[in-house]
Protein backbone atom coordinates (compact mmCIF):
# COMPACT_ATOMS: atom_id res chain seq x y z
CA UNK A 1 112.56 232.90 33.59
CA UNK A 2 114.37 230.02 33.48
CA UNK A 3 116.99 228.53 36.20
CA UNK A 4 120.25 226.90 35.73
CA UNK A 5 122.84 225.52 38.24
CA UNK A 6 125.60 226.23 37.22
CA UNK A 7 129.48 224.28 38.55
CA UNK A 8 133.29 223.95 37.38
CA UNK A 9 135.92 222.62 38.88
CA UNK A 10 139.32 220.84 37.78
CA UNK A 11 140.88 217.61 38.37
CA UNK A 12 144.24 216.30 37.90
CA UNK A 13 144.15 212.38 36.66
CA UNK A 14 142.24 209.93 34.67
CA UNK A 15 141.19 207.98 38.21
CA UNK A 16 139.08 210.62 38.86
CA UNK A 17 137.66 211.77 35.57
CA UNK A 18 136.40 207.97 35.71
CA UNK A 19 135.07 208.18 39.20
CA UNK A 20 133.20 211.52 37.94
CA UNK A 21 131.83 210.38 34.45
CA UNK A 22 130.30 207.05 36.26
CA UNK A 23 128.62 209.26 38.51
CA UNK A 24 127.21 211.51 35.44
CA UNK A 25 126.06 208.94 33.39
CA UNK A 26 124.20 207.30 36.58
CA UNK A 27 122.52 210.97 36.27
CA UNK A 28 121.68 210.35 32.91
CA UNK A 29 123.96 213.48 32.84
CA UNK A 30 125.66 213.31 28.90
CA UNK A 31 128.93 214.98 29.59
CA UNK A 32 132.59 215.01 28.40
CA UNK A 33 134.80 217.54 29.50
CA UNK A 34 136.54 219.32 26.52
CA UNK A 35 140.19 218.44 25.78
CA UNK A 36 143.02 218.20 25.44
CA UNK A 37 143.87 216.60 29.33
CA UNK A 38 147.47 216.38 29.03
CA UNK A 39 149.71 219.80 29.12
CA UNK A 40 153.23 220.23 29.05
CA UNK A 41 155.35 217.74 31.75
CA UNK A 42 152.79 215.42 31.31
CA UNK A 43 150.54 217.37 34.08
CA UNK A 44 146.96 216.29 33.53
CA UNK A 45 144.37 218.73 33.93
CA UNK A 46 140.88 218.05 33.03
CA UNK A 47 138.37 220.77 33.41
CA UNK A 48 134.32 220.19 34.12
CA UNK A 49 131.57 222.98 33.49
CA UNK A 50 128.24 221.66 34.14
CA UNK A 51 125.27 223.56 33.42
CA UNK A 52 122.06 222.03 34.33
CA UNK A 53 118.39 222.80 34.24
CA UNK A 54 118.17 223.57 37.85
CA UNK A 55 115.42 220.72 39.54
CA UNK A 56 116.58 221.25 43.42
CA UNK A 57 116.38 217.61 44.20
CA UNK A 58 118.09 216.53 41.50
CA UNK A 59 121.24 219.30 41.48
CA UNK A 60 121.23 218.30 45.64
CA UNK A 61 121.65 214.95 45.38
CA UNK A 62 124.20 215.43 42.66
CA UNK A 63 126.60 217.59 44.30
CA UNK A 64 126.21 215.36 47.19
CA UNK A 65 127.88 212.43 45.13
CA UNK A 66 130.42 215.09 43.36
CA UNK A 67 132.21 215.53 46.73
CA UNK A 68 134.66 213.63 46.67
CA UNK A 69 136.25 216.10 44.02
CA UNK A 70 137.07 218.31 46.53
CA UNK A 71 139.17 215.90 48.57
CA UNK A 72 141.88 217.45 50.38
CA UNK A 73 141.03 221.00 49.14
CA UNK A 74 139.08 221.74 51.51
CA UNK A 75 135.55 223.33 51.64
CA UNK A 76 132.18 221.72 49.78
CA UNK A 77 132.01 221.28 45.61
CA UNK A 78 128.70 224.29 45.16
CA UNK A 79 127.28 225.45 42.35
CA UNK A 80 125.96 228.70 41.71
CA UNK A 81 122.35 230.00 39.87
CA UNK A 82 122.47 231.01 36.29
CA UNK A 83 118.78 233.12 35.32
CA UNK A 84 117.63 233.45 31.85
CA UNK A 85 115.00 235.92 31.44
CA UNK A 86 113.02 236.32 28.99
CA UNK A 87 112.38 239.47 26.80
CA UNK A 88 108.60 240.73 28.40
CA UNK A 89 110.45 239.98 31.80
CA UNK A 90 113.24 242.09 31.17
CA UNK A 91 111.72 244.68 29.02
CA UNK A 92 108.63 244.76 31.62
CA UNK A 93 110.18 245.07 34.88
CA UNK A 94 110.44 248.41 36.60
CA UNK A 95 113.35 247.67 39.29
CA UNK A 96 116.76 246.06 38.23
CA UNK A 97 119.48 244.61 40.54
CA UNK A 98 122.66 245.96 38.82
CA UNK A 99 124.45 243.01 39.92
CA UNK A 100 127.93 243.93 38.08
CA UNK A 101 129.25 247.30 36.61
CA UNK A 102 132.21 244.98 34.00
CA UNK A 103 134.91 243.33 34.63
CA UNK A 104 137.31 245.83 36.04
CA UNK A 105 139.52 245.33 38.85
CA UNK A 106 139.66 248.43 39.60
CA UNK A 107 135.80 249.49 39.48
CA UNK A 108 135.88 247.28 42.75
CA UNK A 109 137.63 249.15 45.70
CA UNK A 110 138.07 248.88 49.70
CA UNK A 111 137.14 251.23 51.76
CA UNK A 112 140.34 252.47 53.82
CA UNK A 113 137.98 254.29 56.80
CA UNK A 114 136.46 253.12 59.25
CA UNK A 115 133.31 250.58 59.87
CA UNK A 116 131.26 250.10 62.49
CA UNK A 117 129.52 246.54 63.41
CA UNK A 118 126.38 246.02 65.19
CA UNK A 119 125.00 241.93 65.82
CA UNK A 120 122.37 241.07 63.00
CA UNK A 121 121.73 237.95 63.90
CA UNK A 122 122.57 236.24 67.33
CA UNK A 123 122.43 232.59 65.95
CA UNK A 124 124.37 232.79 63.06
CA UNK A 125 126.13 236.04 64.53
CA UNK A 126 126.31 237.69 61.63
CA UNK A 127 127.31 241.67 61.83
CA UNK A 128 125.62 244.80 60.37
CA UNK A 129 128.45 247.16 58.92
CA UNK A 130 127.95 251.06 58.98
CA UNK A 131 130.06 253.88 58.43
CA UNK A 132 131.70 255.55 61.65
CA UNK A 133 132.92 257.94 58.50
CA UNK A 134 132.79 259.14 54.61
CA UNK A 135 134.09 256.04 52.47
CA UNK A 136 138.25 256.84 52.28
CA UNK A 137 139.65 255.72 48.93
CA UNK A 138 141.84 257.25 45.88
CA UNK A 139 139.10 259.63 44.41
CA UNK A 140 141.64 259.26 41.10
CA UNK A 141 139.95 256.05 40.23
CA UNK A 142 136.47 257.03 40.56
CA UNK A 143 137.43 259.85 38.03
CA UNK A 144 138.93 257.48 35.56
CA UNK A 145 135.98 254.76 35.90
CA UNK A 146 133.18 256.70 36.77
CA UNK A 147 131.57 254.29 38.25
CA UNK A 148 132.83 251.80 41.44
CA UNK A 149 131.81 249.32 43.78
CA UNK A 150 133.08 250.30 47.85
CA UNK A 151 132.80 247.13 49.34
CA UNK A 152 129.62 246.72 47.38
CA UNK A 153 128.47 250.28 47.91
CA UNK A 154 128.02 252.55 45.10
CA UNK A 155 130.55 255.33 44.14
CA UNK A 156 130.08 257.78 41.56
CA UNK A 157 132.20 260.60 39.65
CA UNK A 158 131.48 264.46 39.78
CA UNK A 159 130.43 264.00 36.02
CA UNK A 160 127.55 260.80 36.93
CA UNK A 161 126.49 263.26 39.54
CA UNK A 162 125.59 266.31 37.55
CA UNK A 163 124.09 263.78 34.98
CA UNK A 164 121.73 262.37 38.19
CA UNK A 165 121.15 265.96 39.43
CA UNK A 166 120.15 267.26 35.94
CA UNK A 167 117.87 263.73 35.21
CA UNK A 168 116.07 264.58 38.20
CA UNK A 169 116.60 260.99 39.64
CA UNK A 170 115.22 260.14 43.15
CA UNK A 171 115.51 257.94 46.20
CA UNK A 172 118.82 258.95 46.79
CA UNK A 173 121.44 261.22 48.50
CA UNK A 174 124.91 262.18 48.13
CA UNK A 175 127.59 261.91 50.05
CA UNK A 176 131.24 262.95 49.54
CA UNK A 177 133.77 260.37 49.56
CA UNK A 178 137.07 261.10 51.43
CA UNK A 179 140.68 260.64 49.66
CA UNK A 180 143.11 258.25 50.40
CA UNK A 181 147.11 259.20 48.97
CA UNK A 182 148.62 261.87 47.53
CA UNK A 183 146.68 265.55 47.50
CA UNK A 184 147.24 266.15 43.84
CA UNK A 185 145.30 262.90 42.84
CA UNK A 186 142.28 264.00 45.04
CA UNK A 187 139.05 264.52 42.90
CA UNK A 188 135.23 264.42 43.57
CA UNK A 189 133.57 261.15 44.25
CA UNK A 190 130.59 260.56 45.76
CA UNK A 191 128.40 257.80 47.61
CA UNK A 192 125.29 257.20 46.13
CA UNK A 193 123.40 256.80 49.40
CA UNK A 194 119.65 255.22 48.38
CA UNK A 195 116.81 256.36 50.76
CA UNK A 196 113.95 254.44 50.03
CA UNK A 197 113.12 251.23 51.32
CA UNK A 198 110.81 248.79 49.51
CA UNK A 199 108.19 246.42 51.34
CA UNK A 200 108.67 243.41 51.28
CA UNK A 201 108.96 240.64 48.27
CA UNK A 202 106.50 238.12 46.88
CA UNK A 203 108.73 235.52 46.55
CA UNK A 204 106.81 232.04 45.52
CA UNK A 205 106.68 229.12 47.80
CA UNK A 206 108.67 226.85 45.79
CA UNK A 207 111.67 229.31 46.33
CA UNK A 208 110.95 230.25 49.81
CA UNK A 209 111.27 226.51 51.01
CA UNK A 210 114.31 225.49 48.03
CA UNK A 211 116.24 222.60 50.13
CA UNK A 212 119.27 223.60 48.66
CA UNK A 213 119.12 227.44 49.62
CA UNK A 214 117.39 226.70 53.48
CA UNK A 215 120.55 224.56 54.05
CA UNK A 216 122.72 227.41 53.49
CA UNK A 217 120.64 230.08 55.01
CA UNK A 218 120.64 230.63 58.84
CA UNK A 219 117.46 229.03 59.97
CA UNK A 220 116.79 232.67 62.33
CA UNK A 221 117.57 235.52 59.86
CA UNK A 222 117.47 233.55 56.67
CA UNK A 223 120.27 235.23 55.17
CA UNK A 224 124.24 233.23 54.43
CA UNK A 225 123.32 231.79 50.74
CA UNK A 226 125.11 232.47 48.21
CA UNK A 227 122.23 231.15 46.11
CA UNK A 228 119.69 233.79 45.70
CA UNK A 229 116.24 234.09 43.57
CA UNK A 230 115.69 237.18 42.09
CA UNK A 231 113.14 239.78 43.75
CA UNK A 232 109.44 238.96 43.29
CA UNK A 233 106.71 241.90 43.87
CA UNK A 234 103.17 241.83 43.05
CA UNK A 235 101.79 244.71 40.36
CA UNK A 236 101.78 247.13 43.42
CA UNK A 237 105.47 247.35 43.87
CA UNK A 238 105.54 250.64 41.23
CA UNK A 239 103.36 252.90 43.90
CA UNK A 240 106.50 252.12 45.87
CA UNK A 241 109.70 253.17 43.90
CA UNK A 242 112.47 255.46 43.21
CA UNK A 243 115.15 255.63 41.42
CA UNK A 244 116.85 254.01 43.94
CA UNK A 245 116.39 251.89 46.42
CA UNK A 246 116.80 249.40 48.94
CA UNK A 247 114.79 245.85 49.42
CA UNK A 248 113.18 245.20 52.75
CA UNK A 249 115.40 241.78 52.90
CA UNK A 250 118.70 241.42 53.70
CA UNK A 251 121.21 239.06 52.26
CA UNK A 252 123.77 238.31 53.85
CA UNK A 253 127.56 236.25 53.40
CA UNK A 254 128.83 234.03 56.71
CA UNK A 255 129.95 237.45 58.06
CA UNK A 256 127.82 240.38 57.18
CA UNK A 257 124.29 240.58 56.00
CA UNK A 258 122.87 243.77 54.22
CA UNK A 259 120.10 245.36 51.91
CA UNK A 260 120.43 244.94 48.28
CA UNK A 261 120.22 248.27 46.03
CA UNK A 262 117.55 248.16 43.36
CA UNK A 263 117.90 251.31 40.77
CA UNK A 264 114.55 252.13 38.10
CA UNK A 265 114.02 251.29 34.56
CA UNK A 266 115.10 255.08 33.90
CA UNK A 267 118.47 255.14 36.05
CA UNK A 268 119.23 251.76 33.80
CA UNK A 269 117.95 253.50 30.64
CA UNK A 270 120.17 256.47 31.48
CA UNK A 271 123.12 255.10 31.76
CA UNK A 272 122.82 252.68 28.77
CA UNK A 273 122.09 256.07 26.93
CA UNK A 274 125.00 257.90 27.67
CA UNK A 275 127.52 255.38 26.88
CA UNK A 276 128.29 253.75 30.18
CA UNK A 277 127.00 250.54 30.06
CA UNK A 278 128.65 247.63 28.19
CA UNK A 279 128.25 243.53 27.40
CA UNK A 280 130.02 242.98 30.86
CA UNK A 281 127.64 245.22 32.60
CA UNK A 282 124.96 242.52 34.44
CA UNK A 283 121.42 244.01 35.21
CA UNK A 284 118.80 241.30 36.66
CA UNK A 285 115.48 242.44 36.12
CA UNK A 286 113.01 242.17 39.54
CA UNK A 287 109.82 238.96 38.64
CA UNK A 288 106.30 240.76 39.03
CA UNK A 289 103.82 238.48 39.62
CA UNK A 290 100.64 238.31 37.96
């Protein structure tokens, strides 16, 4: 595996692109943001999309002296992880985070019911959400897609759950999602409800104690990063899974912290089989350690 950081942002005069390319080059950073800068009206916009072999020091201290590019936006210039796995890793791991299902809007729907919050943390006060009731959307779209994200829970058509049912998949129940709108658009969708619950991760040292992920993550519950390793388990991890599943961790946002889902080689292989997964579909294999 290999790590990137990953940033872009946009700014709107030659001042700046000069402020920004002296602080690249004192990088050693070789770096000229694609033209052309001037658009109709004689707006400027000049666009910058760094990608970087990720060295935590050296991406820290550089966004540090980026941020003065977000000057009277508001909020800090971050940049996000980009993974590149190799072949063995992602052929050769059992567990996948299926971190995107395309690039839908509508795959990626709010749930209309009701929540229920309980304090996760009591430093950072982050919340734990449940369900007071079945997810409440339009049932419609899970018939046309198939597949959707409920507030990053996982909702399934009548069709995906025969094909789970007959594929004798595990680590999961079902339960049926309520309909939100007009009767005649009402159709069966389902919450794929995992029920295993992994032990806990290997993860390494190095990423454990990253500077530039502690100083995001609450220094209690750990959890608040957007920037997150993938999951690391030692060679015992496949006594341990289902189909689906959920890691002992939580992540979490500022708000809300949770427990990622983590579906099998075969659930991955089934879907891929039957059609369903495409280029924009993002699966990010689990790291076993050796």
């Amino acid at each position: 595996m290999k790590i990137y950081a990953t940033t872009r942002f946009t700014v709107e005069s030659f001042e700046m692109k000069e402020r920004i390319d002296t602080v690249l080059k004192s990088f050693d950073i070789d770096y000229t943001p694609p033209g052309p800068y001037i658009i109709k009206g004689g707006y400027i916009v000049i666009d910058y999309h760094l990608h970087l072999q990720y060295e935590p020091y050296f991406v820290g201290n550089l966004m540090k002296e980026l941020q003065f590019v977000r000057e009277g936006k508001g909020g800090e210039l971050e940049f996000m992880f980009d993974f590149q796995f190799t072949d063995y890793e992602m052929n050769d791991s059992p567990l996948f985070d299926m971190y995107s299902i395309g690039n839908i809007p509508r795959r990626y729907l709010t749930n209309e019911g009701q929540y229920n919050s309980k304090i996760f943390c009591q430093t950072c006060e982050k919340v734990y959400v449940e369900k007071d009731t079945p997810l409440v959307i339009n049932t419609k779209t899970v018939d046309q897609q198939d597949f959707v994200y409920v507030d990053s829970r996982l909702v399934i058509s009548e069709k995906i759950a025969c094909l789970f049912k007959s594929s004798k998949l595990t680590g999961y129940l079902l339960e049926q999602v309520e309909h939100y709108g007009s009767k005649r658009k009402r159709r069966p969708a389902y919450e794929v409800v995992p029920t295993n619950i992994l032990t806990p991760q290997c993860i390494p040292d190095e990423y454990k104690n990253d500077p530039n992920v502690k100083k995001l993550n609450c220094p209690a519950c750990n959890t608040g990063s957007h920037l997150i390793f993938p999951y690391h388990y030692d060679q015992g991890i496949s006594k341990f899974v289902e189909d689906f599943n959920l890691s002992f961790e939580y992540t979490g946002n500022e708000k809300s912290a949770k427990r990622n889902v983590l579906i099998s080689r075969k659930v991955k292989d089934l879907l891929t089989e039957n059609g369903y997964v495409d280029e924009e579909w993002i699966f990010q294999p689990i790291i076993i350690k050796k």
